[in-house]
N, C-alpha and C. Protein backbone atom coordinates (compact mmCIF):
# COMPACT_ATOMS: atom_id res chain seq x y z
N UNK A 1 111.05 140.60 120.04
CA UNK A 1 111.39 140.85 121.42
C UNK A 1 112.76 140.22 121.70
N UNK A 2 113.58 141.21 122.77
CA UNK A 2 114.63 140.34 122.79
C UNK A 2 114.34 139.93 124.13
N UNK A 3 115.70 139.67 124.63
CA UNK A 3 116.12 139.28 125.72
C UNK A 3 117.54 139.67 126.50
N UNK A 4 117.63 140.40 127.72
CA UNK A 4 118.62 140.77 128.17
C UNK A 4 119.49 139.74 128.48
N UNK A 5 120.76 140.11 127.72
CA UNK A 5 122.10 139.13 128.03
C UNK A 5 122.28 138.49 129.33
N UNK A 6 122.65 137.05 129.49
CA UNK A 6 122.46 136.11 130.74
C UNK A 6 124.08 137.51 132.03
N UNK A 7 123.87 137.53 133.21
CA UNK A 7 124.95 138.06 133.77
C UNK A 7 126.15 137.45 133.97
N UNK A 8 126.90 137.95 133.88
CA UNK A 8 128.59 137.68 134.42
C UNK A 8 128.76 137.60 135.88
N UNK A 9 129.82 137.00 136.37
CA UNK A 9 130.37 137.40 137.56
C UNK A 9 131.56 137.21 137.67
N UNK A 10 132.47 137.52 137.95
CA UNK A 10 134.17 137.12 138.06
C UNK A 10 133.99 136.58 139.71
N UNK A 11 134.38 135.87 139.98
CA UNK A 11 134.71 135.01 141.41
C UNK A 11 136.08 134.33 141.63
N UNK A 12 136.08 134.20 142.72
CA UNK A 12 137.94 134.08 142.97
C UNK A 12 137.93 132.67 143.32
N UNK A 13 137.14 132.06 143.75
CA UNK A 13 136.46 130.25 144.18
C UNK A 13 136.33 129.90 142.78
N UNK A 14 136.89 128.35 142.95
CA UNK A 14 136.51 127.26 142.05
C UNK A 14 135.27 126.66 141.72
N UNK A 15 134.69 127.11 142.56
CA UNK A 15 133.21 125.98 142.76
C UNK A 15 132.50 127.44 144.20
N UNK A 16 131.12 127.47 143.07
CA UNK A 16 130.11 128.74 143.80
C UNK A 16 129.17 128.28 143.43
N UNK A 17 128.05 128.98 144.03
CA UNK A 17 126.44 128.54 144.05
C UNK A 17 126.28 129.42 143.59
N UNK A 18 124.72 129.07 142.93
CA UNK A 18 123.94 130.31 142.14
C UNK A 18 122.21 129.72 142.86
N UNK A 19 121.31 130.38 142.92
CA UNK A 19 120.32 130.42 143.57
C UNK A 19 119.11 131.72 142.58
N UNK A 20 119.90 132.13 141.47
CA UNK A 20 118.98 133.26 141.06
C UNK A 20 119.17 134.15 141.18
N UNK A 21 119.62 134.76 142.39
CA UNK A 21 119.48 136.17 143.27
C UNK A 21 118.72 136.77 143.52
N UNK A 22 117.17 136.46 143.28
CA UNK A 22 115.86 137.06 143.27
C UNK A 22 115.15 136.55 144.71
N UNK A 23 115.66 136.14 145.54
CA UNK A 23 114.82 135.63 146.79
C UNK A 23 114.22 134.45 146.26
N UNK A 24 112.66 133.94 146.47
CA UNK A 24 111.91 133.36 146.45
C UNK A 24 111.35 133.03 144.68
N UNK A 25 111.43 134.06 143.94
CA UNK A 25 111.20 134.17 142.56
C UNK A 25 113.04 133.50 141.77
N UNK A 26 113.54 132.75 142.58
CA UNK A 26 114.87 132.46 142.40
C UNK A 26 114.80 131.15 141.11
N UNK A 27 115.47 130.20 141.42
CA UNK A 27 115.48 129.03 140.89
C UNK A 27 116.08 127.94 142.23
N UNK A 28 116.14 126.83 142.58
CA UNK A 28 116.92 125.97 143.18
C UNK A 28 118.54 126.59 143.53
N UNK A 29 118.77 126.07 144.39
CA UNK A 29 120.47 126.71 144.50
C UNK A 29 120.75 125.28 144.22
N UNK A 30 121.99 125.32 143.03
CA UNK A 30 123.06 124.27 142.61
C UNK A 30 124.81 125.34 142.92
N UNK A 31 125.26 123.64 143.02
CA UNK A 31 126.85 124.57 143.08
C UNK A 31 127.55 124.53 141.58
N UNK A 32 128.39 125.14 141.43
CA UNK A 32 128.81 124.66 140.19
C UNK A 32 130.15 124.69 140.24
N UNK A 33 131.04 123.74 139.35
CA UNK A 33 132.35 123.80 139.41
C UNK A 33 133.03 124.23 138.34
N UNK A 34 134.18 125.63 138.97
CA UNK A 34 134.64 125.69 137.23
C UNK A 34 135.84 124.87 136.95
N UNK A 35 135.84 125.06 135.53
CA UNK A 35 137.13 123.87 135.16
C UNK A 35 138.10 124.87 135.14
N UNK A 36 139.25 123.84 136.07
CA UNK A 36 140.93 124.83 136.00
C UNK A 36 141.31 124.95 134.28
N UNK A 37 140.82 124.41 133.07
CA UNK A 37 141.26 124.66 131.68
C UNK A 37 140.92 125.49 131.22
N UNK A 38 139.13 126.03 131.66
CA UNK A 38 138.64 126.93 130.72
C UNK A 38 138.17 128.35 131.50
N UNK A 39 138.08 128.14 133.25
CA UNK A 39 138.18 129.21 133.94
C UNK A 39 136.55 129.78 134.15
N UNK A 40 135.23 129.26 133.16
CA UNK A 40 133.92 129.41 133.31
C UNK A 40 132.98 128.29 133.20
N UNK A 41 132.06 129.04 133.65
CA UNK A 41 130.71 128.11 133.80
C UNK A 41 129.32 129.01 133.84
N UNK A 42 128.28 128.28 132.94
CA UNK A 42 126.96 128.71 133.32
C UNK A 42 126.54 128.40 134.01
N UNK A 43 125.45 128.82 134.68
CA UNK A 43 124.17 128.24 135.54
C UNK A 43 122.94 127.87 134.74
N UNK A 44 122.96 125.71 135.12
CA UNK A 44 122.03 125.48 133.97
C UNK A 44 120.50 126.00 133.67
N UNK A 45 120.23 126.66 134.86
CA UNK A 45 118.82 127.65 135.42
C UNK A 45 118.50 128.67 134.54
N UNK A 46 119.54 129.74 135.31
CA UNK A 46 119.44 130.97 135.02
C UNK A 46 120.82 131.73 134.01
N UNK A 47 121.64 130.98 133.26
CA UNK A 47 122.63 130.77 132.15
C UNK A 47 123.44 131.87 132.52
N UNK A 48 123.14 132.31 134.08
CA UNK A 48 124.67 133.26 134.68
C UNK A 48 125.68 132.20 134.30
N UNK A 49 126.59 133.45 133.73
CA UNK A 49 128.15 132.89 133.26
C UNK A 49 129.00 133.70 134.22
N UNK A 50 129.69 132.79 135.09
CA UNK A 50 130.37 132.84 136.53
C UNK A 50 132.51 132.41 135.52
N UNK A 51 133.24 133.30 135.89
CA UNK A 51 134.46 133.69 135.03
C UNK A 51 135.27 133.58 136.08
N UNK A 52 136.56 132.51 136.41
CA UNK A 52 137.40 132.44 137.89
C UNK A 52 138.09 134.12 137.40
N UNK A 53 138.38 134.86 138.53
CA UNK A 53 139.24 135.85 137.92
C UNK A 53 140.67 135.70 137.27
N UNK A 54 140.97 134.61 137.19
CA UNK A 54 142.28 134.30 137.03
C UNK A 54 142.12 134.19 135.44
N UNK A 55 140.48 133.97 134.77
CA UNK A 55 140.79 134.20 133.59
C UNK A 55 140.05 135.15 132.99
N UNK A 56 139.80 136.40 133.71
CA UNK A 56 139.31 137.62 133.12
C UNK A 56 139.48 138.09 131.99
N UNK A 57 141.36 138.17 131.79
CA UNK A 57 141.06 138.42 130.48
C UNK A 57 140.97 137.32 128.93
N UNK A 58 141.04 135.77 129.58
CA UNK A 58 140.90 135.11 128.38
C UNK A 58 139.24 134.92 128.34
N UNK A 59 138.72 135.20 128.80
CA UNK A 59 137.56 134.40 128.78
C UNK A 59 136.94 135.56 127.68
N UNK A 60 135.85 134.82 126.60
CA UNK A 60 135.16 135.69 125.67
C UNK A 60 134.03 135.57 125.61
């Protein structure tokens, strides 16, 4: 069995919340901060990988 790849998001903010997106079947809302060096971050929850747009195209 697999598992569907964690989601992306490109965001234009340094620092965003993640909550799940599922309503109530969510996880906790944390904020998270991205680093100005590397431009991403997961969510330690739900392992959404959140990409500043500024590094769209470095990020892999």
């Amino acid at each position: 069995m697999t598992l569907p790849a964690p989601e992306t998001k490109y965001v234009s903010q340094w620092r965003v919340s993640c909550d799940g997106g599922v309503g109530a079947l969510g996880h906790p809302r944390v904020w998270l901060s991205l680093p100005h060096e590397t431009g991403t971050v997961e969510c330690p929850y739900c392992d959404c990988r959140y990409i500043h747009e500024s590094f769209r195209d470095k990020a892999a």
